[in-house]
N, C-alpha and C. Protein backbone atom coordinates (compact mmCIF):
# COMPACT_ATOMS: atom_id res chain seq x y z
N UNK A 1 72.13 1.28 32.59
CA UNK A 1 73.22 1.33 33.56
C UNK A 1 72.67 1.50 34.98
N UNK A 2 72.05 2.30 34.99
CA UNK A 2 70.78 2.66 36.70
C UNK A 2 70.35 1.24 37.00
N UNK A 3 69.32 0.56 36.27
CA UNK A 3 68.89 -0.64 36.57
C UNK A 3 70.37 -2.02 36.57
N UNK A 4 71.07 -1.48 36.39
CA UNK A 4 72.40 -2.88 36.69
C UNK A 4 72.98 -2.50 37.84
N UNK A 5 73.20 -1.23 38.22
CA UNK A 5 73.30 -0.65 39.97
C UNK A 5 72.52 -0.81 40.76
N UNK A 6 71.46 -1.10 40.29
CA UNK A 6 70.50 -1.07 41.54
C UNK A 6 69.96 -2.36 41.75
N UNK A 7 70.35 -3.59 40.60
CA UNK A 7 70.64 -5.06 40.83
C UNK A 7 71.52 -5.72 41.64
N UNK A 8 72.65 -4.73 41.86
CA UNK A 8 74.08 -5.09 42.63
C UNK A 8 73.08 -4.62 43.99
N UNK A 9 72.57 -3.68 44.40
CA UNK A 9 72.12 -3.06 45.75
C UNK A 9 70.98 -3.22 46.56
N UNK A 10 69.92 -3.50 45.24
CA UNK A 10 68.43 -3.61 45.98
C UNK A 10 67.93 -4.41 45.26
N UNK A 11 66.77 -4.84 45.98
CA UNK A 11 65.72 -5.68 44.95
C UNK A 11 64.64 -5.11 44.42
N UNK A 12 64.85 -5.45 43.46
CA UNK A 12 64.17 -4.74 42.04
C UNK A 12 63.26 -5.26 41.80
N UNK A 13 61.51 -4.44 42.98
CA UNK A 13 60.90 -5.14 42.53
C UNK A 13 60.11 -5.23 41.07
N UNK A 14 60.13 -4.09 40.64
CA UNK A 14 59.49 -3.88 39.20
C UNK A 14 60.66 -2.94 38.03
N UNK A 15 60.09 -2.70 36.80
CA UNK A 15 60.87 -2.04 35.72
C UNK A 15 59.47 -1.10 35.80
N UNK A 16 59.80 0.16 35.83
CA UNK A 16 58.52 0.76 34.62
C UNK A 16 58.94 1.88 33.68
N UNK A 17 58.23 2.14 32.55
CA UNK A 17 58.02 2.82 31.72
C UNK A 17 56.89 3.83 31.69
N UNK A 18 57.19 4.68 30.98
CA UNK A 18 55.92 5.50 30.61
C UNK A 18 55.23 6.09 28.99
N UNK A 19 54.59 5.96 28.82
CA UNK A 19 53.80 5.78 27.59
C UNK A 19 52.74 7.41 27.79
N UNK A 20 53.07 7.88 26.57
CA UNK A 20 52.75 9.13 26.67
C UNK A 20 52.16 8.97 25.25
N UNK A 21 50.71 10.42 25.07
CA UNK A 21 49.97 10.59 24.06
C UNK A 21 50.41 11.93 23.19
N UNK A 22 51.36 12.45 24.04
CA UNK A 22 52.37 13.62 23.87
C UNK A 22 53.33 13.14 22.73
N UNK A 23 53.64 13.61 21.62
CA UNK A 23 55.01 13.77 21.03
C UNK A 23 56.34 13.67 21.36
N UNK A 24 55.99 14.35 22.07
CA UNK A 24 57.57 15.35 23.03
C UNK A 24 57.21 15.48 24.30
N UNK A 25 58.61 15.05 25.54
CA UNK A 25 58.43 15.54 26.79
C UNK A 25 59.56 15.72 27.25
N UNK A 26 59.50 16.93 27.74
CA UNK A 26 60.66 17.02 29.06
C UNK A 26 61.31 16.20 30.00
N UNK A 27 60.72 15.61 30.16
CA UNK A 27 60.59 14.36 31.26
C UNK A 27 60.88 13.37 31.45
N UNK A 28 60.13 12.91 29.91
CA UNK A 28 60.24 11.24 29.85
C UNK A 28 61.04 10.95 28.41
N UNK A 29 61.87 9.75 28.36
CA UNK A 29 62.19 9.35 26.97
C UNK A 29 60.46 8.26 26.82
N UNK A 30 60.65 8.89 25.19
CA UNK A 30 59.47 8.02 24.69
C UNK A 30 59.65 6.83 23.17
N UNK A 31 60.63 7.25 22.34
CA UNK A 31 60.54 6.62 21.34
C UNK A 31 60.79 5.08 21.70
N UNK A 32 59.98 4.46 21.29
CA UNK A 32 59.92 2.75 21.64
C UNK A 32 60.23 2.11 22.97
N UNK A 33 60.12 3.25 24.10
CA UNK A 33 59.97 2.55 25.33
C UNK A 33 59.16 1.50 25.78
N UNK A 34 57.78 0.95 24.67
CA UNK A 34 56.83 -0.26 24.93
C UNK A 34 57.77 -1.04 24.82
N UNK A 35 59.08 -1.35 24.40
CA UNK A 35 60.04 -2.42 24.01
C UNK A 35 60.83 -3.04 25.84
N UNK A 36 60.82 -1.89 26.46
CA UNK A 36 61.35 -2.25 27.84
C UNK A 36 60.84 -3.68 28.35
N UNK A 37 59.86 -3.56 28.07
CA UNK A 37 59.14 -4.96 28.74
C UNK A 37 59.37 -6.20 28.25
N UNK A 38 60.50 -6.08 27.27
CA UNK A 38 60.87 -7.27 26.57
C UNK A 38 62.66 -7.71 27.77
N UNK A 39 63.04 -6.40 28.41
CA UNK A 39 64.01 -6.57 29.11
C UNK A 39 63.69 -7.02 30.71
N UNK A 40 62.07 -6.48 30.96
CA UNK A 40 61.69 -6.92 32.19
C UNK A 40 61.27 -8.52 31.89
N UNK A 41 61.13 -8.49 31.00
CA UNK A 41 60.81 -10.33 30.38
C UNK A 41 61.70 -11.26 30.85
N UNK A 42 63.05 -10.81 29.99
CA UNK A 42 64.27 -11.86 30.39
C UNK A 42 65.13 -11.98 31.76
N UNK A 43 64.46 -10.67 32.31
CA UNK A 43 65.08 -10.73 33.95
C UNK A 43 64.12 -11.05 34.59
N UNK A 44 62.80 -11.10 34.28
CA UNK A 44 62.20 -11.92 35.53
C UNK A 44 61.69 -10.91 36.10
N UNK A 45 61.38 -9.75 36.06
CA UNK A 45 61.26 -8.65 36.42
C UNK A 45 59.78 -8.18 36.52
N UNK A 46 58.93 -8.17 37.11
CA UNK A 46 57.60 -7.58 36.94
C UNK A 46 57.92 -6.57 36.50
N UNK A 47 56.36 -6.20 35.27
CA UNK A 47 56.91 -4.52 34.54
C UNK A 47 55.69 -4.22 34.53
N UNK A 48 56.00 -2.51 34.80
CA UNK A 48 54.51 -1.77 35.14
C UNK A 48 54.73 -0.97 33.84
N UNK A 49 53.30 -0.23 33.22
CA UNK A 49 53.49 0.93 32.18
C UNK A 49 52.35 1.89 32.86
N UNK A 50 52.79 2.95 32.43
CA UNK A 50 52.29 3.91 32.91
C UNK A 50 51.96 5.08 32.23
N UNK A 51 50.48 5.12 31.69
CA UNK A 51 49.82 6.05 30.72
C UNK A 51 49.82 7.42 30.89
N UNK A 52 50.32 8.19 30.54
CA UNK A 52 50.17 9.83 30.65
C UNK A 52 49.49 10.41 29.67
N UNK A 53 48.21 11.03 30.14
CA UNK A 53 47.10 11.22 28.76
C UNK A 53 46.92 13.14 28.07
N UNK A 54 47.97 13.76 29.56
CA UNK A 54 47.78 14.74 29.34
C UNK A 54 49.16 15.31 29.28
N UNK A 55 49.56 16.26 28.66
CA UNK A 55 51.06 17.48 27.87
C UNK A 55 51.48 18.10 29.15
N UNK A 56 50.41 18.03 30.23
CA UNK A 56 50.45 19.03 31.36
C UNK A 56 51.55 18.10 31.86
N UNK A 57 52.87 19.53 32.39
CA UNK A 57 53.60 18.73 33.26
C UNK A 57 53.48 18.51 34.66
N UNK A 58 52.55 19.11 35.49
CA UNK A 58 51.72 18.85 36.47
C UNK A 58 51.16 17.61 37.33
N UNK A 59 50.64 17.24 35.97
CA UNK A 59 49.55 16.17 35.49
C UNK A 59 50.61 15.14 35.66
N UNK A 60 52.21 15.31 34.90
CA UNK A 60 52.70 14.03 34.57
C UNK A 60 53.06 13.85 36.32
N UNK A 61 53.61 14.64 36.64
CA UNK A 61 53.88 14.42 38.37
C UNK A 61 53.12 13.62 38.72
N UNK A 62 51.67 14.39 39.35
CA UNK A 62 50.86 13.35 39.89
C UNK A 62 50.71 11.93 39.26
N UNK A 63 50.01 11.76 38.21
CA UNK A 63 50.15 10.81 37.62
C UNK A 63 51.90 9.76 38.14
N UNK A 64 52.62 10.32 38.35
CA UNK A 64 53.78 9.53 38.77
C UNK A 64 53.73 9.20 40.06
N UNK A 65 53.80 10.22 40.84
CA UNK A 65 52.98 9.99 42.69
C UNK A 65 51.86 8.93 42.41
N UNK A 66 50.77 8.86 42.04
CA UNK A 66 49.57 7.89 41.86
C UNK A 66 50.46 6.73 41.89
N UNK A 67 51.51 6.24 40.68
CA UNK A 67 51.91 5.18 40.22
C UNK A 67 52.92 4.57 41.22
N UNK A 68 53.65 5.62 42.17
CA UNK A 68 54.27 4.97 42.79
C UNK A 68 53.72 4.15 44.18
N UNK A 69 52.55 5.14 44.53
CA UNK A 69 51.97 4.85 45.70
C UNK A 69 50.71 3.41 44.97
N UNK A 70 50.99 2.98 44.04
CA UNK A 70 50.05 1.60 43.96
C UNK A 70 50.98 0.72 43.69
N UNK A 71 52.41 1.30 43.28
CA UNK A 71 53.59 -0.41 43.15
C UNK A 71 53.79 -0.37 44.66
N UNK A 72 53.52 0.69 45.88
CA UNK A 72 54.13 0.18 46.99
C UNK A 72 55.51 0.10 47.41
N UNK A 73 56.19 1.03 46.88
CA UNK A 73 57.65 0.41 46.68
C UNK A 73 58.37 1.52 47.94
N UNK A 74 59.18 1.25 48.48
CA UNK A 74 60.07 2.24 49.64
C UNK A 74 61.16 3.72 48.76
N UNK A 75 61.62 2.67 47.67
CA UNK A 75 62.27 3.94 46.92
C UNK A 75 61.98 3.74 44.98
N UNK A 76 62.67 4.90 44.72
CA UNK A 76 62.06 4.60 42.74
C UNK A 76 63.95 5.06 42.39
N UNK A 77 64.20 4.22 41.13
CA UNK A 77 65.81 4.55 41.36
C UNK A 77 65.60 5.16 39.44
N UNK A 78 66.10 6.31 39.32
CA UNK A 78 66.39 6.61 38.02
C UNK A 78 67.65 6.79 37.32
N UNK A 79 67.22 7.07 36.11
CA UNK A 79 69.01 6.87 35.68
C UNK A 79 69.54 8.62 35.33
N UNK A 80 69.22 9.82 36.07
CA UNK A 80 69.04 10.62 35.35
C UNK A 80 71.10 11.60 35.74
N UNK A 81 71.33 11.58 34.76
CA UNK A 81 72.64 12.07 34.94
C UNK A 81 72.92 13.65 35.27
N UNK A 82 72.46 14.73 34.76
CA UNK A 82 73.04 16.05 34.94
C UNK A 82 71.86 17.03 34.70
N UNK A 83 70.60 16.35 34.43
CA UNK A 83 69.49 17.77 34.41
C UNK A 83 68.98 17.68 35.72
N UNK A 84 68.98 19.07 36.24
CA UNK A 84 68.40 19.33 37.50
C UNK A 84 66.94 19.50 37.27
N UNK A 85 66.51 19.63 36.50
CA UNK A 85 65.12 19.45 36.08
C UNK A 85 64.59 18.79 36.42
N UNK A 86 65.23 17.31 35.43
CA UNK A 86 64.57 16.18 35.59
C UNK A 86 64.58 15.61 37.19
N UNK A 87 66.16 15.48 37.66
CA UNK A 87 66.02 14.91 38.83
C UNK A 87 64.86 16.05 40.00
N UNK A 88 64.52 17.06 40.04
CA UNK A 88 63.85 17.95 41.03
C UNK A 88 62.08 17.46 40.60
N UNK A 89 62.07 16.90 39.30
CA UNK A 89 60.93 16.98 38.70
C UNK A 89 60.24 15.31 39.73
N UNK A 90 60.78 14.33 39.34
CA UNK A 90 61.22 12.57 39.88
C UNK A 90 61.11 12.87 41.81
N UNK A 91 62.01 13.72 42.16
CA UNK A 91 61.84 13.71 43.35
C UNK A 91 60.81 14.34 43.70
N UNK A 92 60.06 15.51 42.98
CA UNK A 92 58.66 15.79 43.75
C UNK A 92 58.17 14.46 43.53
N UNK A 93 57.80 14.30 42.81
CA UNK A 93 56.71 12.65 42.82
C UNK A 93 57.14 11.90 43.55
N UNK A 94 58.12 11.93 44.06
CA UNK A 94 58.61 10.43 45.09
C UNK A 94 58.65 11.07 46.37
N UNK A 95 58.70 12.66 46.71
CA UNK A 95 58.57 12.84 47.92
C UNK A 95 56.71 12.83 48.01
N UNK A 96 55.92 13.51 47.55
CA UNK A 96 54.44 13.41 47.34
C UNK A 96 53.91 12.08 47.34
N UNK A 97 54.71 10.99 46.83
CA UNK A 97 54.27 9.50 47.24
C UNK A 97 54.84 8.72 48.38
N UNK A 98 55.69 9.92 49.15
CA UNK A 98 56.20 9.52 50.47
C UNK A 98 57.74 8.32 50.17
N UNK A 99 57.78 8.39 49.16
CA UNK A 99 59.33 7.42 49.13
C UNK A 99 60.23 8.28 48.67
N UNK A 100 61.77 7.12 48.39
CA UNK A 100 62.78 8.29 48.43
C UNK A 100 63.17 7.85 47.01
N UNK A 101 64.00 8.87 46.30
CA UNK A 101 64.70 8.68 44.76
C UNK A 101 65.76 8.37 44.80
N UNK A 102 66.67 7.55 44.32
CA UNK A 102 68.05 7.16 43.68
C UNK A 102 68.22 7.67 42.70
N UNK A 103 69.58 8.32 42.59
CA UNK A 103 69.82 8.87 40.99
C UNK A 103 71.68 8.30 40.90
N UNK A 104 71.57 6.99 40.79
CA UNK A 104 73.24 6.81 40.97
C UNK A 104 74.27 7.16 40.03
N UNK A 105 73.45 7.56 38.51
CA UNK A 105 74.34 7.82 38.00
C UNK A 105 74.65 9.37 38.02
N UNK A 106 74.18 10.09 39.25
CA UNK A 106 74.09 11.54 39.12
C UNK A 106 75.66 11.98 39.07
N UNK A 107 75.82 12.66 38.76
CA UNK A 107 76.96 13.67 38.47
C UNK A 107 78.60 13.03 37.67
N UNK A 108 77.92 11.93 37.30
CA UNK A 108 79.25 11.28 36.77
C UNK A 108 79.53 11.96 35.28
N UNK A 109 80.43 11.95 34.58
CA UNK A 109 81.11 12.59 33.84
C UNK A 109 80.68 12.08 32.51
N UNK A 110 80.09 12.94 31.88
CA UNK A 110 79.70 12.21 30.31
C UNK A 110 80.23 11.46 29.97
N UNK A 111 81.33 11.69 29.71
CA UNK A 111 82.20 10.84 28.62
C UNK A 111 83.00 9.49 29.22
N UNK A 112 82.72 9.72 30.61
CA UNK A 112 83.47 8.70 31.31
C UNK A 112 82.13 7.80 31.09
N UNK A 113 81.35 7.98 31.61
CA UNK A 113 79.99 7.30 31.53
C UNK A 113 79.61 6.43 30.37
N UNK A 114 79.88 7.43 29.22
CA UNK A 114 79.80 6.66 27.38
C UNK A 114 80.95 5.47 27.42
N UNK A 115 82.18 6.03 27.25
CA UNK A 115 82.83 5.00 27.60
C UNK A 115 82.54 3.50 28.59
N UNK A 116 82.18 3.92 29.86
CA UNK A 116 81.72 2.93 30.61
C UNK A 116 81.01 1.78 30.09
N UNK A 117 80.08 2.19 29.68
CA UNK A 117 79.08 1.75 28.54
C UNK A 117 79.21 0.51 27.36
N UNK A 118 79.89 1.29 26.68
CA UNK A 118 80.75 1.07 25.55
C UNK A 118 81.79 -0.49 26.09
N UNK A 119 82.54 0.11 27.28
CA UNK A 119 83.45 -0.97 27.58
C UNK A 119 82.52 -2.27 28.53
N UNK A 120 82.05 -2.21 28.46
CA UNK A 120 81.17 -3.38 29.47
C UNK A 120 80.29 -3.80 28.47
N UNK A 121 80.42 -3.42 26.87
CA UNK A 121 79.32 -4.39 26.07
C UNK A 121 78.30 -3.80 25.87
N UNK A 122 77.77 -3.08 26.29
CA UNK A 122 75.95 -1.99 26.08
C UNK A 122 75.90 -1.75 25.00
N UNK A 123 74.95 -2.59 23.99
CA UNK A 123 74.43 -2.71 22.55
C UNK A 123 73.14 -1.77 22.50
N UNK A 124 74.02 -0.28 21.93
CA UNK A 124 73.27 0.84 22.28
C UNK A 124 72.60 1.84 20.62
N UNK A 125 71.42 1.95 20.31
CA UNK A 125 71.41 2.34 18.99
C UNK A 125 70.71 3.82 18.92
N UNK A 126 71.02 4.68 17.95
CA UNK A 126 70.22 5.76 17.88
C UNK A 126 68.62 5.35 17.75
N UNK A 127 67.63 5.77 18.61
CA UNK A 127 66.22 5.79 18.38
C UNK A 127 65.66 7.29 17.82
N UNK A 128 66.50 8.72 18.29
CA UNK A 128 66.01 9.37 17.77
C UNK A 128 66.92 10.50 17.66
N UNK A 129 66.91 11.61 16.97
CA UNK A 129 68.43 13.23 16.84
C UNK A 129 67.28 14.07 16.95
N UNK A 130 67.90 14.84 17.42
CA UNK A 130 67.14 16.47 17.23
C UNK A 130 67.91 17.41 17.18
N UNK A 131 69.35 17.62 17.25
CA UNK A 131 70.03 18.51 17.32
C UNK A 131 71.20 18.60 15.90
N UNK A 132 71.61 19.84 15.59
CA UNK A 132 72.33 19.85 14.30
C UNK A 132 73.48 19.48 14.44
N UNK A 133 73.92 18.94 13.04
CA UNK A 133 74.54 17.57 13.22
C UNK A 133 74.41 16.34 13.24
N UNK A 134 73.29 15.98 13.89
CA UNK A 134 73.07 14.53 13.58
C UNK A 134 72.24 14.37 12.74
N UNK A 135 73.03 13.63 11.80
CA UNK A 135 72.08 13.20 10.82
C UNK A 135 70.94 12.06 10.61
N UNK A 136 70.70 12.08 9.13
CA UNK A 136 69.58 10.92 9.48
C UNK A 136 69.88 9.50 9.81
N UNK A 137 71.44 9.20 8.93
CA UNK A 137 71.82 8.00 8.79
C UNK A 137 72.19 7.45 9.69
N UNK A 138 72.41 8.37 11.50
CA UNK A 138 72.66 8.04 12.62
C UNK A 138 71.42 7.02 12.99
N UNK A 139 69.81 7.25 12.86
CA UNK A 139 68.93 6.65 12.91
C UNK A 139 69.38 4.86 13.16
N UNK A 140 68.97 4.43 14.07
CA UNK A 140 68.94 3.07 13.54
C UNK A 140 70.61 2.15 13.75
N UNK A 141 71.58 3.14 14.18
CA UNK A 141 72.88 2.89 14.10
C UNK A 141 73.22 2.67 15.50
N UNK A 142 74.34 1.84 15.80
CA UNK A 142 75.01 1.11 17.17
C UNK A 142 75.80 2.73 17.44
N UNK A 143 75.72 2.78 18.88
CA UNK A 143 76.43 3.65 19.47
C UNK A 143 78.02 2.95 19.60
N UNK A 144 78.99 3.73 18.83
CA UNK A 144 80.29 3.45 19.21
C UNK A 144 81.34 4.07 19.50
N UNK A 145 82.64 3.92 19.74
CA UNK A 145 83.28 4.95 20.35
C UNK A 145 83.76 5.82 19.02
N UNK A 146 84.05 5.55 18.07
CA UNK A 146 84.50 6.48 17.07
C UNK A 146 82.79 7.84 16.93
N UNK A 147 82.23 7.15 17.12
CA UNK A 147 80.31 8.13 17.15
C UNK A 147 80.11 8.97 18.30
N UNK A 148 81.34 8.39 19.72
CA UNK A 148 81.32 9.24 20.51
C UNK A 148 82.01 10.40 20.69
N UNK A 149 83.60 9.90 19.90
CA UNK A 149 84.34 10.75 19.77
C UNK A 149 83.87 11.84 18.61
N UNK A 150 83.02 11.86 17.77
CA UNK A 150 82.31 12.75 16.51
C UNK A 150 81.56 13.75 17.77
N UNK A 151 80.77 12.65 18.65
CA UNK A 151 79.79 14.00 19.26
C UNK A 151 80.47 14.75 20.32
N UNK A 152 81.96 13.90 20.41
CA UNK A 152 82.17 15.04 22.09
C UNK A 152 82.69 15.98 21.51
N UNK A 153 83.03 15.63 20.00
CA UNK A 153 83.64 17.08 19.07
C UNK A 153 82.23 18.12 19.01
N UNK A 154 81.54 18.39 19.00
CA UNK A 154 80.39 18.27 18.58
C UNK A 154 79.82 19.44 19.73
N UNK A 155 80.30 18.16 21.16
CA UNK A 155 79.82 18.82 22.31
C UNK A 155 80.94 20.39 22.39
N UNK A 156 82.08 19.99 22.13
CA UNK A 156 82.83 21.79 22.44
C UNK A 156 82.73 22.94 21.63
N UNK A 157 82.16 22.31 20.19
CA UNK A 157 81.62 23.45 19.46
C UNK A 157 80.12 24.19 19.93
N UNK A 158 79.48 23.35 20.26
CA UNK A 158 77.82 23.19 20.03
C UNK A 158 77.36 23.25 21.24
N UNK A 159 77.97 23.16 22.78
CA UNK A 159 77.58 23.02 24.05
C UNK A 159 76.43 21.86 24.01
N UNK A 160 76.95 20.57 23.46
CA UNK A 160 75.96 19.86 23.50
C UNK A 160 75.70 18.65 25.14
N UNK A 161 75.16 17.79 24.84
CA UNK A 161 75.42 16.72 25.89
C UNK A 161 75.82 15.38 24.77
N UNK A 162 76.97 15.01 25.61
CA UNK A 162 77.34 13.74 24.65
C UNK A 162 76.17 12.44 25.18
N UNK A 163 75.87 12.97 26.50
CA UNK A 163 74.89 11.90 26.75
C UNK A 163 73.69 11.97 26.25
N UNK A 164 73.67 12.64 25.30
CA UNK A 164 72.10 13.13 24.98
C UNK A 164 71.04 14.03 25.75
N UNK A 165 71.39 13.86 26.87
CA UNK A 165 70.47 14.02 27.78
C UNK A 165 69.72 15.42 28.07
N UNK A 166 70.09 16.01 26.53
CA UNK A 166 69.69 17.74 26.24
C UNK A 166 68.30 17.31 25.33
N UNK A 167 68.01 16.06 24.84
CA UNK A 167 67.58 15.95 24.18
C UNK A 167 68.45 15.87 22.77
N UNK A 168 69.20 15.99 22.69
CA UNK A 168 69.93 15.95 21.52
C UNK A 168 70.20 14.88 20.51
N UNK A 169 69.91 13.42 21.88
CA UNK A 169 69.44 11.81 20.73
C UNK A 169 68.96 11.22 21.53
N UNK A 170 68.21 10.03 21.62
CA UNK A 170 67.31 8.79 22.24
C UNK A 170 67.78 7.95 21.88
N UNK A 171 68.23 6.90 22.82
CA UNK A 171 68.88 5.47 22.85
C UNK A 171 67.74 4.52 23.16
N UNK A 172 68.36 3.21 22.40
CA UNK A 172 67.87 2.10 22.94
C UNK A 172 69.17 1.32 23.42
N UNK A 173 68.58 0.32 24.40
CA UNK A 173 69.51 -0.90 24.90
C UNK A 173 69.12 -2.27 24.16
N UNK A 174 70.03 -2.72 22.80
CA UNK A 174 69.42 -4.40 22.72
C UNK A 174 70.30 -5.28 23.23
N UNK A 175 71.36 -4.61 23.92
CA UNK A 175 72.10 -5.89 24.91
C UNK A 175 72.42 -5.15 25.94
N UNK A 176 73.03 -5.71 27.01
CA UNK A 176 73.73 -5.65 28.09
C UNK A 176 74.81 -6.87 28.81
N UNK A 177 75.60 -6.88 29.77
CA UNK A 177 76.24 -7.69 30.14
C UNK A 177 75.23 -8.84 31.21
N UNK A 178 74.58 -8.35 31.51
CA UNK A 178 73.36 -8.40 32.60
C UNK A 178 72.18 -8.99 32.14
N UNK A 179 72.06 -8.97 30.60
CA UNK A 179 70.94 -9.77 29.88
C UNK A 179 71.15 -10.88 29.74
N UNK A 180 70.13 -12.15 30.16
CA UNK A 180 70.71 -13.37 29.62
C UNK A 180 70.34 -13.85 28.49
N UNK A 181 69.76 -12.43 27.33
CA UNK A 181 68.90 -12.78 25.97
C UNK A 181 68.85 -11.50 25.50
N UNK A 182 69.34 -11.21 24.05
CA UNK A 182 69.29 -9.99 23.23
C UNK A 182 67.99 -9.65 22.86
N UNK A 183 68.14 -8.10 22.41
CA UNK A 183 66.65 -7.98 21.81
C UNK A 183 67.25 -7.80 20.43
N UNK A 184 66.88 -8.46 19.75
CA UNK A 184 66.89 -8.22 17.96
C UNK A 184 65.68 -7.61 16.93
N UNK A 185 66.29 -6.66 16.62
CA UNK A 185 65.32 -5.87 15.73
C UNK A 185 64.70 -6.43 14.62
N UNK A 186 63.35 -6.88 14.19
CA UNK A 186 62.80 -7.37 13.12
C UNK A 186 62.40 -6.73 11.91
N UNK A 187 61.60 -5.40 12.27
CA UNK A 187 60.76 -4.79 11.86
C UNK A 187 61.20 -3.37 11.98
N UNK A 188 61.49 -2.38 11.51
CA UNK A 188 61.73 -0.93 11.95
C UNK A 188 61.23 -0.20 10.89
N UNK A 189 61.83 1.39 10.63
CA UNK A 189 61.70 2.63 9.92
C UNK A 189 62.00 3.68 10.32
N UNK A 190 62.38 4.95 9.08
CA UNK A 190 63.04 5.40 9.70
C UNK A 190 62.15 6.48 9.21
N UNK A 191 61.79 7.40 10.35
CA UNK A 191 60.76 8.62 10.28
C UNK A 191 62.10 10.37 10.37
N UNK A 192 61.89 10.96 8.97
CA UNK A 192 62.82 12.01 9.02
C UNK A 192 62.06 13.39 8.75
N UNK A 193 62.07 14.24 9.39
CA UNK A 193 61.01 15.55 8.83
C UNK A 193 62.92 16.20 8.60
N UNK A 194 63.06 16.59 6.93
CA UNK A 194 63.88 16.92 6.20
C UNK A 194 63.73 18.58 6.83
N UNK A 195 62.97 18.97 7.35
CA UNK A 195 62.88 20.86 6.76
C UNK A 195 63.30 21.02 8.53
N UNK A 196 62.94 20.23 9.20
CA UNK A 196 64.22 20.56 10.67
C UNK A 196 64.73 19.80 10.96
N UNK A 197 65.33 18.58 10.02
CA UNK A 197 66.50 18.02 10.38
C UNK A 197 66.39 17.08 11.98
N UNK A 198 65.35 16.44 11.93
CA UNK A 198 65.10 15.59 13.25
C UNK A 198 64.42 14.28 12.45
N UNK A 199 64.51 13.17 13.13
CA UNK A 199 63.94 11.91 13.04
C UNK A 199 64.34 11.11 14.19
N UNK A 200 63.51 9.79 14.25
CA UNK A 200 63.00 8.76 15.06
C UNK A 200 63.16 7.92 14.23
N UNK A 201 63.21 6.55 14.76
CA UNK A 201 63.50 5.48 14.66
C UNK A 201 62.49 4.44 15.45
N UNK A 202 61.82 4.07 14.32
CA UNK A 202 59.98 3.66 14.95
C UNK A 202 60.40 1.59 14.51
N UNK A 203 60.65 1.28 15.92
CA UNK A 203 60.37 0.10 16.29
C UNK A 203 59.33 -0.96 15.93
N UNK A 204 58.93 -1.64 14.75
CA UNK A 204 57.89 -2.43 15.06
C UNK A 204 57.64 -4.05 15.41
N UNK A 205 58.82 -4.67 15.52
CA UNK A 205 58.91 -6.06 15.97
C UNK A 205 60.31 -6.38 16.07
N UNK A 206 60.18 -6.76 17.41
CA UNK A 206 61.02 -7.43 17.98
C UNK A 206 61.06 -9.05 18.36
N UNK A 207 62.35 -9.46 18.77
CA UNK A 207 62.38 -10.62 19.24
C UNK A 207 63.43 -10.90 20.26
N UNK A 208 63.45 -11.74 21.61
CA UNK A 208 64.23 -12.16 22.25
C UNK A 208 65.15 -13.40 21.62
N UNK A 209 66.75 -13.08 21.68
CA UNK A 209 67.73 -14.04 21.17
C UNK A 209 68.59 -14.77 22.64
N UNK A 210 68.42 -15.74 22.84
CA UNK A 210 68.87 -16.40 23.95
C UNK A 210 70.41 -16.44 24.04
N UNK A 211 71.12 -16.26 25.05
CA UNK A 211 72.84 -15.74 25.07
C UNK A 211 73.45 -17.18 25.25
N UNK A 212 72.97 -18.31 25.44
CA UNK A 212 73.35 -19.21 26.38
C UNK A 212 74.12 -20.55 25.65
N UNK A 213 73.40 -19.96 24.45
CA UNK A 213 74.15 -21.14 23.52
C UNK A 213 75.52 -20.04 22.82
N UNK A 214 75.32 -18.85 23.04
CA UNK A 214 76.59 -18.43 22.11
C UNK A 214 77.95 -18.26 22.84
């Protein structure tokens, strides 16, 4: 949704990702983010990746300052909705690399947001749960509004985020309104550690489906 706002506003000169040796981060979504570059593909989009070798969150900063100050770019636009964390974390690195941050989808309203989503077409799937309640069989499954309405129940018992954005699930995008080519899943699995109730959804081949004939 960040990168289709900031198509309407600026020119976009790159997509990037980050690729971490870490498990788990605060910071960054990681499960099958190497797949992004299949979306910088069909837009035409130069795409950067960006290795983080160390857990230190320090480390991931600089390492982000480094990256911005070699794309050259005036501003870095993220999609980050309601952690002050994250957004305070993004803007040190972009003030330390001397540019400025976009956060357009900041403070908009969960559920208005899901919806948004939802109604404009965003072919959205669980990549990963960590929080109780979601189960395994969510893995691997299209985000829909009856799945939203389960978690915003979810959210008033549980103080959760319906956007995930507690960590509570990891999305992928295999469509958009804005794509002129789907990503279709070939290859997957579904990784579940049973004794805390968390799993991922491990990506292994993909393919671009062209929109133009359908």
């Amino acid at each position: 949704m960040a990168l289709w706002v900031a198509l309407h506003q600026y020119n976009v000169i790159a997509i990037i990702t980050v690729r971490s040796n870490c498990n788990e981060s605060l910071l960054f979504h990681l499960p099958n983010s190497k797949y992004v570059r299949f979306m910088a593909e069909m837009l035409n989009i130069p795409y950067k990746e960006i290795l983080i070798e160390s857990c230190d969150l320090s480390n991931e900063i600089i390492t982000l300052k480094r990256a911005f100050n070699d794309l050259q770019v005036d501003a870095i636009i993220t999609g980050g909705i309601r952690s002050e964390f994250q957004r305070y974390k993004f803007n040190r690195a972009a003030a330390l690399a001397g540019v400025r941050c976009f956060n357009p989808l900041w403070r908009l309203a969960p559920l208005q947001l899901m919806n948004e989503l939802l109604e404009n077409n965003f072919y959205i799937i669980f990549v990963s749960v960590a929080a109780m309640g979601f189960e395994r069989n969510l893995l691997g499954k299209r985000i829909t509004q009856s799945l939203i309405s389960r978690i915003r129940q979810q959210a008033v018992d549980e103080q959760i985020s319906v956007t995930g954005e507690g960590g509570e699930y990891e999305s992928f995008v295999l469509d958009a309104p804005f794509f002129p080519s789907r990503i279709e899943i070939e290859e997957a699995e579904v990784h579940w550690d049973e004794s805390r109730e968390i799993g991922y959804y491990e990506i292994f081949r993909v393919k671009l489906i062209s929109k133009k004939s359908n």
